[in-house]
C-alpha atoms as a PDB file:
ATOM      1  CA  UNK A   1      37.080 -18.188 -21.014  1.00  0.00           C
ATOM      2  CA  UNK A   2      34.547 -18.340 -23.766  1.00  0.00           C
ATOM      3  CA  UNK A   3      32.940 -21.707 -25.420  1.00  0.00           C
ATOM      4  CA  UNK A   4      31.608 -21.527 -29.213  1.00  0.00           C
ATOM      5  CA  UNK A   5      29.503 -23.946 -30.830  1.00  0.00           C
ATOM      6  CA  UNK A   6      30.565 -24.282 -34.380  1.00  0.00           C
ATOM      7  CA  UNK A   7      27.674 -25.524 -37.068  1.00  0.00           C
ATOM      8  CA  UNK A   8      28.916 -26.860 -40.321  1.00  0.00           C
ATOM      9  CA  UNK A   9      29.076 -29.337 -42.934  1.00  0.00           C
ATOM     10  CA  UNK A  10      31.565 -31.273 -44.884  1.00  0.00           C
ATOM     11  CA  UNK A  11      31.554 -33.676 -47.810  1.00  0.00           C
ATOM     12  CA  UNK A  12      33.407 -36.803 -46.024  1.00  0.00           C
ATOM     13  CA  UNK A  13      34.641 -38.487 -48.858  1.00  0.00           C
ATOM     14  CA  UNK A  14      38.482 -37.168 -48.713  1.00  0.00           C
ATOM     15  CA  UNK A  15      38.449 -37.001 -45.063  1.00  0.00           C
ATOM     16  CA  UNK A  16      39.411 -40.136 -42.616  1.00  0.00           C
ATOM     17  CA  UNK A  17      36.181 -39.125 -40.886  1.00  0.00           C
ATOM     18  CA  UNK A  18      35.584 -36.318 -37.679  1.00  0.00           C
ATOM     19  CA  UNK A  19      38.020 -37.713 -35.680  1.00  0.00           C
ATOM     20  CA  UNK A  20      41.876 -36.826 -35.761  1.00  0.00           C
ATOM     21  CA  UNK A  21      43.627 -40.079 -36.861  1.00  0.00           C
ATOM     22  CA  UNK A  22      47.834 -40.728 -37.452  1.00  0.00           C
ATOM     23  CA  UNK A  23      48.905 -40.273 -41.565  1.00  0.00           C
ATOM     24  CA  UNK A  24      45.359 -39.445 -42.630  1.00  0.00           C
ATOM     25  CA  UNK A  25      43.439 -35.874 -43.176  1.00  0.00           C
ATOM     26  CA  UNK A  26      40.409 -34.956 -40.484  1.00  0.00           C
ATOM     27  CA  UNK A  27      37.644 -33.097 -40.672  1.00  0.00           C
ATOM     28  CA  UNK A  28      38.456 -32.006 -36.550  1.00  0.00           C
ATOM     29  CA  UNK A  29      41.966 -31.695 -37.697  1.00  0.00           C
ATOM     30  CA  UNK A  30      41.119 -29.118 -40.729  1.00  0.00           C
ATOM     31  CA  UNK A  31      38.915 -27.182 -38.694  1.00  0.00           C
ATOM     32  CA  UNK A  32      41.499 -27.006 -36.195  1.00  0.00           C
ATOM     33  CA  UNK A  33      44.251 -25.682 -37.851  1.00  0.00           C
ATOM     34  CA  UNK A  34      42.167 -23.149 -39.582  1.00  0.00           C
ATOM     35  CA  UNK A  35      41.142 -21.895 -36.525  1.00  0.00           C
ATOM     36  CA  UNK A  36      44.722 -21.938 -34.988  1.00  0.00           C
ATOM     37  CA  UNK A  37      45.545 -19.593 -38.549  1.00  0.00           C
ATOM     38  CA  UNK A  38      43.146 -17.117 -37.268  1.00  0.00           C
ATOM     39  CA  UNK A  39      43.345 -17.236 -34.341  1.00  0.00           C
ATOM     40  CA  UNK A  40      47.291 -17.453 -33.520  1.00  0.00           C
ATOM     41  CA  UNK A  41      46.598 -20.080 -30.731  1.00  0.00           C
ATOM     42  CA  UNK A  42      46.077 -23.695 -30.951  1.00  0.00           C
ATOM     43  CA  UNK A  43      42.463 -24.099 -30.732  1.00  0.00           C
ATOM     44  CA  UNK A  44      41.205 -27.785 -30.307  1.00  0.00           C
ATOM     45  CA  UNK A  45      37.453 -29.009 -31.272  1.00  0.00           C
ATOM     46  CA  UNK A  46      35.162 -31.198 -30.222  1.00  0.00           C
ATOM     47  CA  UNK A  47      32.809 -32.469 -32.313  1.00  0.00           C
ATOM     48  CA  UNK A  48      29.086 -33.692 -31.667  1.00  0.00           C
ATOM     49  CA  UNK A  49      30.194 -37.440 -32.359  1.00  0.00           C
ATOM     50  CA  UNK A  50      32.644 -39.360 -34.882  1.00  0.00           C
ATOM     51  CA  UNK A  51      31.533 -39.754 -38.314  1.00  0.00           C
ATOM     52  CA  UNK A  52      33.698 -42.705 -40.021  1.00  0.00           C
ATOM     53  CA  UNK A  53      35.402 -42.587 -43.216  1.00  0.00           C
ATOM     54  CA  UNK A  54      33.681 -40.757 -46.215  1.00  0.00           C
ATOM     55  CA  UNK A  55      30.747 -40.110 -44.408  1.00  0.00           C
ATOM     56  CA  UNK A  56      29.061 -36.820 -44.485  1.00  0.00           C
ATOM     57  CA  UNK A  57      27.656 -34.126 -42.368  1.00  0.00           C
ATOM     58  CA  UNK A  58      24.977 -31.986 -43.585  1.00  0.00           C
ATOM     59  CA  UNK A  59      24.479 -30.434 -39.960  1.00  0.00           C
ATOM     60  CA  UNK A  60      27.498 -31.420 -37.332  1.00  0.00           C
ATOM     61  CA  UNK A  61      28.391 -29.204 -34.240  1.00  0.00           C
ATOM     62  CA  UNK A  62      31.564 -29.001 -32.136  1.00  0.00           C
ATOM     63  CA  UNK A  63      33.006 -26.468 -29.417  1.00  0.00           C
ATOM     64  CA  UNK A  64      36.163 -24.648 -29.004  1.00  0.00           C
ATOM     65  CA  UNK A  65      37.192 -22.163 -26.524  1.00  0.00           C
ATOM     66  CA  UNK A  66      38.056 -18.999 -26.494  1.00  0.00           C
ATOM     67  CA  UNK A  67      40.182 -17.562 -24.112  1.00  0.00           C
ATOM     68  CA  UNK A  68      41.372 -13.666 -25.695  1.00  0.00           C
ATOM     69  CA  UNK A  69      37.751 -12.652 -25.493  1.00  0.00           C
ATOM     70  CA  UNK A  70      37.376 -11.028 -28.495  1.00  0.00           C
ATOM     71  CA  UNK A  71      35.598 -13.391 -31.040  1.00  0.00           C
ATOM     72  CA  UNK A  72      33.275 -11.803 -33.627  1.00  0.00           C
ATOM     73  CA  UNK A  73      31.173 -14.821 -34.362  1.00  0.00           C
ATOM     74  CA  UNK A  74      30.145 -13.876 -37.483  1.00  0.00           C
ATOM     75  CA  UNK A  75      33.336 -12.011 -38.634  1.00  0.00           C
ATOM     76  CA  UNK A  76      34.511 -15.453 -37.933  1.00  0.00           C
ATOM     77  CA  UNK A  77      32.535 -17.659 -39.594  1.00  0.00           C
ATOM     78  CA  UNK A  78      33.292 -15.699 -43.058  1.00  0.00           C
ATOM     79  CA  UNK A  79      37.062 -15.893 -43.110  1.00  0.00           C
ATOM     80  CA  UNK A  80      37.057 -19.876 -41.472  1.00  0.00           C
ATOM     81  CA  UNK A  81      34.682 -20.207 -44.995  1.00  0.00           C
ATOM     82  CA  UNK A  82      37.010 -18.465 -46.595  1.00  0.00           C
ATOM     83  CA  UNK A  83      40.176 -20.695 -45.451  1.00  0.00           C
ATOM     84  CA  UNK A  84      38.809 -23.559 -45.621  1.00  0.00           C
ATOM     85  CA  UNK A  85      38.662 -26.584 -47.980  1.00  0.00           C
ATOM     86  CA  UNK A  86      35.572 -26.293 -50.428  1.00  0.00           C
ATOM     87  CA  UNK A  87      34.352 -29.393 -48.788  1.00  0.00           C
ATOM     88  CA  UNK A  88      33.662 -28.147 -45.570  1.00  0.00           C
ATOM     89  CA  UNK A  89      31.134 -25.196 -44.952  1.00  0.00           C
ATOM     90  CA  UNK A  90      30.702 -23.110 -41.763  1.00  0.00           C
ATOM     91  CA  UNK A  91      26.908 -22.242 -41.217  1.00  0.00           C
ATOM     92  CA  UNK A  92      27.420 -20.298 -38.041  1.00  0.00           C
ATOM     93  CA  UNK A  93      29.313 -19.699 -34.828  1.00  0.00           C
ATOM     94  CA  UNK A  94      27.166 -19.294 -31.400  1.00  0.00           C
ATOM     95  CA  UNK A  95      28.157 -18.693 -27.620  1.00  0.00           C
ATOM     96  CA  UNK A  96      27.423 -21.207 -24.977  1.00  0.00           C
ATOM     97  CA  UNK A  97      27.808 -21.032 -21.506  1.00  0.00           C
ATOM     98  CA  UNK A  98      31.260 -22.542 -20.138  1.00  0.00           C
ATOM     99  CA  UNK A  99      30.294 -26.053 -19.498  1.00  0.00           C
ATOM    100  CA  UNK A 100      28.027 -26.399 -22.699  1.00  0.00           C
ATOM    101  CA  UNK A 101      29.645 -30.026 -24.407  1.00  0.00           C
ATOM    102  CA  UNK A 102      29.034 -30.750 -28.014  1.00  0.00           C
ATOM    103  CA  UNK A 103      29.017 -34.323 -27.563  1.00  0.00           C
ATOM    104  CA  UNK A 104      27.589 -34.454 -24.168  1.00  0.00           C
ATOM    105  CA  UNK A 105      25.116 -32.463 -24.447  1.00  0.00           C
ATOM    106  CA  UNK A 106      23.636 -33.490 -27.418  1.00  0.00           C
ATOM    107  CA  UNK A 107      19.914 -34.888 -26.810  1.00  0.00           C
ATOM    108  CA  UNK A 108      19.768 -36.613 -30.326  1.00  0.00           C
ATOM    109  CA  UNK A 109      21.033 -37.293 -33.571  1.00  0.00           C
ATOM    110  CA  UNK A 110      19.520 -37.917 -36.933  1.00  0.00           C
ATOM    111  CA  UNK A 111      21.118 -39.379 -39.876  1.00  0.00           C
ATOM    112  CA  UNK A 112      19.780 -40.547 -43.255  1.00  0.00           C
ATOM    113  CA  UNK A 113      21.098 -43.052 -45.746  1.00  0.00           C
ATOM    114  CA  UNK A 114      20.213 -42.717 -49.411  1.00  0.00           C
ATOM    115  CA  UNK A 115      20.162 -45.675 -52.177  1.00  0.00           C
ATOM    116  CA  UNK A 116      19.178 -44.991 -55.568  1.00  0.00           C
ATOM    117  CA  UNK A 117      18.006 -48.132 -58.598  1.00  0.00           C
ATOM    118  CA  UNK A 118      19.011 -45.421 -61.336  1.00  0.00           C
ATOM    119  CA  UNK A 119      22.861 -44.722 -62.607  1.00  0.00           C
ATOM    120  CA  UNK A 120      23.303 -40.987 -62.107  1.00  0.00           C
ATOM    121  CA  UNK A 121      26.479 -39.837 -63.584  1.00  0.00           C
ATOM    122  CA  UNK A 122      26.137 -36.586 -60.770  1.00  0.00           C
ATOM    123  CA  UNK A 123      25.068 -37.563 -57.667  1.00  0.00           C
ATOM    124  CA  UNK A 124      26.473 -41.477 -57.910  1.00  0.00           C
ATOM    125  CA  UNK A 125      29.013 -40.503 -54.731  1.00  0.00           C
ATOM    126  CA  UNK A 126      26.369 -39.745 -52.355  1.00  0.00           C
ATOM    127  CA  UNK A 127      23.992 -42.570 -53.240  1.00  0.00           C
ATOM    128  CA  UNK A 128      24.243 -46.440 -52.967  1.00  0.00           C
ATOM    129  CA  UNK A 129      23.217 -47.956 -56.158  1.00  0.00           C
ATOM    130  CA  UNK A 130      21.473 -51.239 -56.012  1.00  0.00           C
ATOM    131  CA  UNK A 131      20.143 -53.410 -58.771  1.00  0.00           C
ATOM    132  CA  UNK A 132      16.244 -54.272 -58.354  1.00  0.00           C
ATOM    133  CA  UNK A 133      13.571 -52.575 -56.494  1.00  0.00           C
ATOM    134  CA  UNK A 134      13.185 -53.360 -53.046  1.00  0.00           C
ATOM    135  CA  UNK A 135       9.863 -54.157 -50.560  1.00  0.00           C
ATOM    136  CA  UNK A 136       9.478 -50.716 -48.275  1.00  0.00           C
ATOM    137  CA  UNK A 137       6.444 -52.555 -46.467  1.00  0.00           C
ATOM    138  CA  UNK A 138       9.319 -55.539 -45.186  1.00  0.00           C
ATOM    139  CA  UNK A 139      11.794 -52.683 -44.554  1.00  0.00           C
ATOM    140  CA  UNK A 140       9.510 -50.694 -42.290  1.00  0.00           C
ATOM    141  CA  UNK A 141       8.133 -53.878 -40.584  1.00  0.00           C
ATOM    142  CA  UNK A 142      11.582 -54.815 -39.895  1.00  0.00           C
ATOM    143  CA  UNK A 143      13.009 -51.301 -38.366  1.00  0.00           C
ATOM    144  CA  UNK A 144       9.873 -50.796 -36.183  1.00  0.00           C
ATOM    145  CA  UNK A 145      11.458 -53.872 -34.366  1.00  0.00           C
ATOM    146  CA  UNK A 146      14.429 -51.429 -33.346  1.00  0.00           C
ATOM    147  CA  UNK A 147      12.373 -49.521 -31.097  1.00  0.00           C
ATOM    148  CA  UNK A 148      11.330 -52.934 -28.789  1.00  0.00           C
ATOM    149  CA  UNK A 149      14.831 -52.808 -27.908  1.00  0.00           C
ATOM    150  CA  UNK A 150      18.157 -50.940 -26.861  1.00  0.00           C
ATOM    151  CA  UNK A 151      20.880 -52.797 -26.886  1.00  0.00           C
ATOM    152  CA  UNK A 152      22.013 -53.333 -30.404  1.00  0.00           C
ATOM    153  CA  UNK A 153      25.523 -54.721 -30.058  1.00  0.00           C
ATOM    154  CA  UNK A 154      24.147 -57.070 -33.263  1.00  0.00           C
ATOM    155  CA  UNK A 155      25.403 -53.409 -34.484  1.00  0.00           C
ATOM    156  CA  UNK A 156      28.321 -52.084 -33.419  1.00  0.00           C
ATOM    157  CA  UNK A 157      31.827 -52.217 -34.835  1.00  0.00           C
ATOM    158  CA  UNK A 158      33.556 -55.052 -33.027  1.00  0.00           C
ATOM    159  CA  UNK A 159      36.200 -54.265 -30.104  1.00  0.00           C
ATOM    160  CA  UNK A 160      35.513 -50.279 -29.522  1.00  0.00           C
ATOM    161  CA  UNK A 161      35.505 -48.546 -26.061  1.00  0.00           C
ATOM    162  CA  UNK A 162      32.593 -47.761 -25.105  1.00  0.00           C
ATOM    163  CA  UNK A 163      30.779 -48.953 -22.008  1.00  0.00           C
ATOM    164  CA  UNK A 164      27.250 -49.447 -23.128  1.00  0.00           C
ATOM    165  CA  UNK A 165      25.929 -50.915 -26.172  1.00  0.00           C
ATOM    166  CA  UNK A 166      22.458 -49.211 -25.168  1.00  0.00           C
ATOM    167  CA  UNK A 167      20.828 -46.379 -27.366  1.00  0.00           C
ATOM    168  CA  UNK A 168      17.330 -45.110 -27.341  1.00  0.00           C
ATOM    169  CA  UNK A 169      15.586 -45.068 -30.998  1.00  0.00           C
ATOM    170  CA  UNK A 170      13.149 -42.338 -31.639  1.00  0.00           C
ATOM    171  CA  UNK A 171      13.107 -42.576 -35.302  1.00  0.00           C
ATOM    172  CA  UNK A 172      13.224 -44.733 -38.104  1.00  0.00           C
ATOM    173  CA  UNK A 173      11.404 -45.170 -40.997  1.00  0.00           C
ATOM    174  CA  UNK A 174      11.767 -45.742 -45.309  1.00  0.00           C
ATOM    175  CA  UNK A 175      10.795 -43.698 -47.455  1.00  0.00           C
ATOM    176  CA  UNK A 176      10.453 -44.026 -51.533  1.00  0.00           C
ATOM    177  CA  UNK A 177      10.626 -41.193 -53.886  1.00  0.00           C
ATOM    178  CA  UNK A 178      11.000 -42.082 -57.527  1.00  0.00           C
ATOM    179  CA  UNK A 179      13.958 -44.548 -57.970  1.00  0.00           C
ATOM    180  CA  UNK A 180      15.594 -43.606 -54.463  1.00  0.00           C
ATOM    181  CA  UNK A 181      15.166 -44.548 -51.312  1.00  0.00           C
ATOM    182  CA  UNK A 182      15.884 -42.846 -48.063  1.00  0.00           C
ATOM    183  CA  UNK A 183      16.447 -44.525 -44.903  1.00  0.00           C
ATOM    184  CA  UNK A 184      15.815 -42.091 -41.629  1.00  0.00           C
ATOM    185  CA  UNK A 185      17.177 -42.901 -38.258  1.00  0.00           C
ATOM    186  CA  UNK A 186      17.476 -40.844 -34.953  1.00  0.00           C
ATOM    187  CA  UNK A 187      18.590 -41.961 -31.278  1.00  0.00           C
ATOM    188  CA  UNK A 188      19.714 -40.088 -28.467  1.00  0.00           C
ATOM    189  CA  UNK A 189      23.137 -41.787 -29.248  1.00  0.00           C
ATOM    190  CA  UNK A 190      24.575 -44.078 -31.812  1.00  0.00           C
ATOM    191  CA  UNK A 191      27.563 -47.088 -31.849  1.00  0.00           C
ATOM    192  CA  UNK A 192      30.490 -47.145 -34.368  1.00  0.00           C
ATOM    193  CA  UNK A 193      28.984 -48.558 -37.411  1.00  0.00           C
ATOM    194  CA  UNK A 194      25.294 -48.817 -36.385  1.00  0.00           C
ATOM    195  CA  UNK A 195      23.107 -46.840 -39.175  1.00  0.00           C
ATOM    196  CA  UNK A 196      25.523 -48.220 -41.621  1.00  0.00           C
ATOM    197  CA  UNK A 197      24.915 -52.299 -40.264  1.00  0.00           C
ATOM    198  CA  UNK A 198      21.249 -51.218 -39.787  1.00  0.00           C
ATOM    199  CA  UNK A 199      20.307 -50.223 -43.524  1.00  0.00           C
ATOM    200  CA  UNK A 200      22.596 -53.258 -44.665  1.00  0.00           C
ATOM    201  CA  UNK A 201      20.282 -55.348 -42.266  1.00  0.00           C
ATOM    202  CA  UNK A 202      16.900 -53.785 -43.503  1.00  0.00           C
ATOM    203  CA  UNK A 203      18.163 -54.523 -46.711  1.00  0.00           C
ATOM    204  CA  UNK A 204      17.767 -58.001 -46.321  1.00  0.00           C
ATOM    205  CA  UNK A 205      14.013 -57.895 -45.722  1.00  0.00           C
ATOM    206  CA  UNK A 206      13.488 -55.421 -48.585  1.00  0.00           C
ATOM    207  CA  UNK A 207      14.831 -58.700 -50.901  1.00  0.00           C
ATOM    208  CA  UNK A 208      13.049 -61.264 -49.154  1.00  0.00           C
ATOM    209  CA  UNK A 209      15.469 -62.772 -47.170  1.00  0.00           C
ATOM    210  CA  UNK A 210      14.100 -61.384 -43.216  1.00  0.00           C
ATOM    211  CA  UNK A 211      11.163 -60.955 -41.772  1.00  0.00           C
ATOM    212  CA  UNK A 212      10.439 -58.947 -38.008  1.00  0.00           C
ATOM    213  CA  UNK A 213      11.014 -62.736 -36.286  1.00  0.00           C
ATOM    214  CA  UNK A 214      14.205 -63.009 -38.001  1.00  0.00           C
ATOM    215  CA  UNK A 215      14.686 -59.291 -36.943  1.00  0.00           C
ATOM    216  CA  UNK A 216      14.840 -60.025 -33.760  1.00  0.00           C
ATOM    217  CA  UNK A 217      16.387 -62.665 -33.543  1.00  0.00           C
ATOM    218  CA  UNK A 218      19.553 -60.705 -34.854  1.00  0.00           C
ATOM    219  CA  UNK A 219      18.828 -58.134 -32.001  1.00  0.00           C
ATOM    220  CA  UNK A 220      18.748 -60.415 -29.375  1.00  0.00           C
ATOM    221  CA  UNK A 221      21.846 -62.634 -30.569  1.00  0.00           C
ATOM    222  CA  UNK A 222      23.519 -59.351 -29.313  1.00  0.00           C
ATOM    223  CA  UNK A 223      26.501 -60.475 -31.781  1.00  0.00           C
ATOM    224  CA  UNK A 224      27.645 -58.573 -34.736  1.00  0.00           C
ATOM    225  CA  UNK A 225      28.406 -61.233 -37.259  1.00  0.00           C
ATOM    226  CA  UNK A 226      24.287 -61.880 -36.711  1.00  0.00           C
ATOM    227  CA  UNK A 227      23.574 -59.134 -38.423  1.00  0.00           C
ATOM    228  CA  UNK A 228      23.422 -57.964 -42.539  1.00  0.00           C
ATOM    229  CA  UNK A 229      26.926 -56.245 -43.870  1.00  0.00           C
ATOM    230  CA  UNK A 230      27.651 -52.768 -43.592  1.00  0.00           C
ATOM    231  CA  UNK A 231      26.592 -50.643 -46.677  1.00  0.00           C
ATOM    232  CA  UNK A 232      28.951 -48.138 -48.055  1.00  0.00           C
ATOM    233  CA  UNK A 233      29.910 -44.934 -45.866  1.00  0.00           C
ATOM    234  CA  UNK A 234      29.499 -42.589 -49.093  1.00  0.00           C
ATOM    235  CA  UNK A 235      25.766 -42.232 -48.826  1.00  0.00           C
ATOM    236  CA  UNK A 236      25.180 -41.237 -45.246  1.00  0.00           C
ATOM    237  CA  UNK A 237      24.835 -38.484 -43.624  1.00  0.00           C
ATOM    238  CA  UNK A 238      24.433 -36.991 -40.411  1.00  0.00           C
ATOM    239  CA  UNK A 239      21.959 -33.916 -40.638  1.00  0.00           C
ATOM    240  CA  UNK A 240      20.401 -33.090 -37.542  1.00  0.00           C
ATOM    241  CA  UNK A 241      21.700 -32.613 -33.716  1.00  0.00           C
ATOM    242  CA  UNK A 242      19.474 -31.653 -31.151  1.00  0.00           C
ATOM    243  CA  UNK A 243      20.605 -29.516 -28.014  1.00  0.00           C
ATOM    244  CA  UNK A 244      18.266 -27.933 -25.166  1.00  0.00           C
ATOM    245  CA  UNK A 245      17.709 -24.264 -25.075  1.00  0.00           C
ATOM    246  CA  UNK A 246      19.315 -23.771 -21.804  1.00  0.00           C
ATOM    247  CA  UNK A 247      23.048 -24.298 -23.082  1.00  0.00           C
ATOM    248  CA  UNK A 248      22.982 -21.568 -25.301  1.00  0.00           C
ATOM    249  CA  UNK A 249      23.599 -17.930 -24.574  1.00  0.00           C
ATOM    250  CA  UNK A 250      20.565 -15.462 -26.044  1.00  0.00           C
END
């Protein structure tokens, strides 16, 4: 037996999200059955984490296994790319060693969120576009509060399964270029929903309405309906995983 890391990306916005769901199209799903097409056995996936619903992934990883042996990861990667849906994109294919976990294993995960103030007729599906200019200073003040804590269940998507509300933040930090703004954000882990109630949070200091007190007050309520709404899914995207060295086979 064999284990792959896959690296690819995929424009969410037909897709249900990663995960395989009843009556709606998956990214997992897609990549499974083209991989079941070439390789005449069901294959399952895992993927690095669960992106929701039109959300995108300019870098996401998952592993398959291989039990026949005789994978050609490159050979590979060109005829998944050219199966597959124009909206996903294989970047490579690399060997692990057997107990090498995609999810697991992952040491961090970055994801930005990008808001535009200008009507772009091109790139309006991958932006959020707000009316007004916003205060960066207030935004920043307000997500260097995020690091003074971990548990952000203010955050999270109500009633999932997980057993610990807890993430460490490493990253995040606004940035302004032109009429766009870009929100960056990585942890070693993130909750359903979190980056997505996080920017529509920050937002709220950019117009005025929150300071850092009022930040953490949110935080520490350690209840969801605390917190600002959730932005739209359309303009984020997951871009970075990090692994250690060891897992991978040179």
């Amino acid at each position: 037996m064999r284990r792959y890391f896959i690296y690819l990306a995929y424009n969410g916005e037909k897709y249900c999200g990663w995960q395989i769901q009843p009556n709606s199209i998956s990214v997992q799903e897609t990549i499974e059955n083209a991989l079941a097409t070439l390789l005449r056995v069901p294959t399952p996936v895992v993927g690095a984490g669960r992106t929701d619903a039109g959300v995108h992934a300019g870098m996401m990883t998952a592993h398959f296994d291989d039990s026949q042996g005789n994978i050609n990861p490159e050979l590979l990667t060109n005829k998944l790319n050219r199966i597959l849906p124009k909206d996903i994109a294989i970047y490579k294919i690399a060997e692990v060693k057997e107990d090498a976990h995609a999810r697991f294993d992952a040491a961090s995960r970055l994801y930005r969120y990008y808001i535009t103030t200008e009507k772009d007729p091109f790139l309006h599906p991958l932006k959020y576009k707000i009316h007004g200019s916003l205060d960066i200073d207030a935004m920043n003040a307000c997500a260097n509060i995020l690091f003074e804590y971990e548990d952000f269940t203010s955050f999270s998507k109500l009633h999932t399964d997980v057993k610990t509300n807890n993430c460490r933040i490493m990253l995040a930090q606004w940035e302004q270029s032109g009429n766009d703004y870009i929100f960056t954000i990585k942890a070693n882990r993130f909750l359903r929903n979190m980056v997505r109630s996080i920017v529509g949070t920050l937002l709220e200091a950019g117009r005025g309405k929150l300071d850092t007190d009022g930040m953490r007050r949110i935080i520490e309520a350690k209840d969801r309906s605390a917190a600002g709404i959730s932005v739209p899914g359309h303009a984020l995207f997951l871009e970075e995983i990090g692994y250690n060295s060891e897992i991978f086979i040179q």
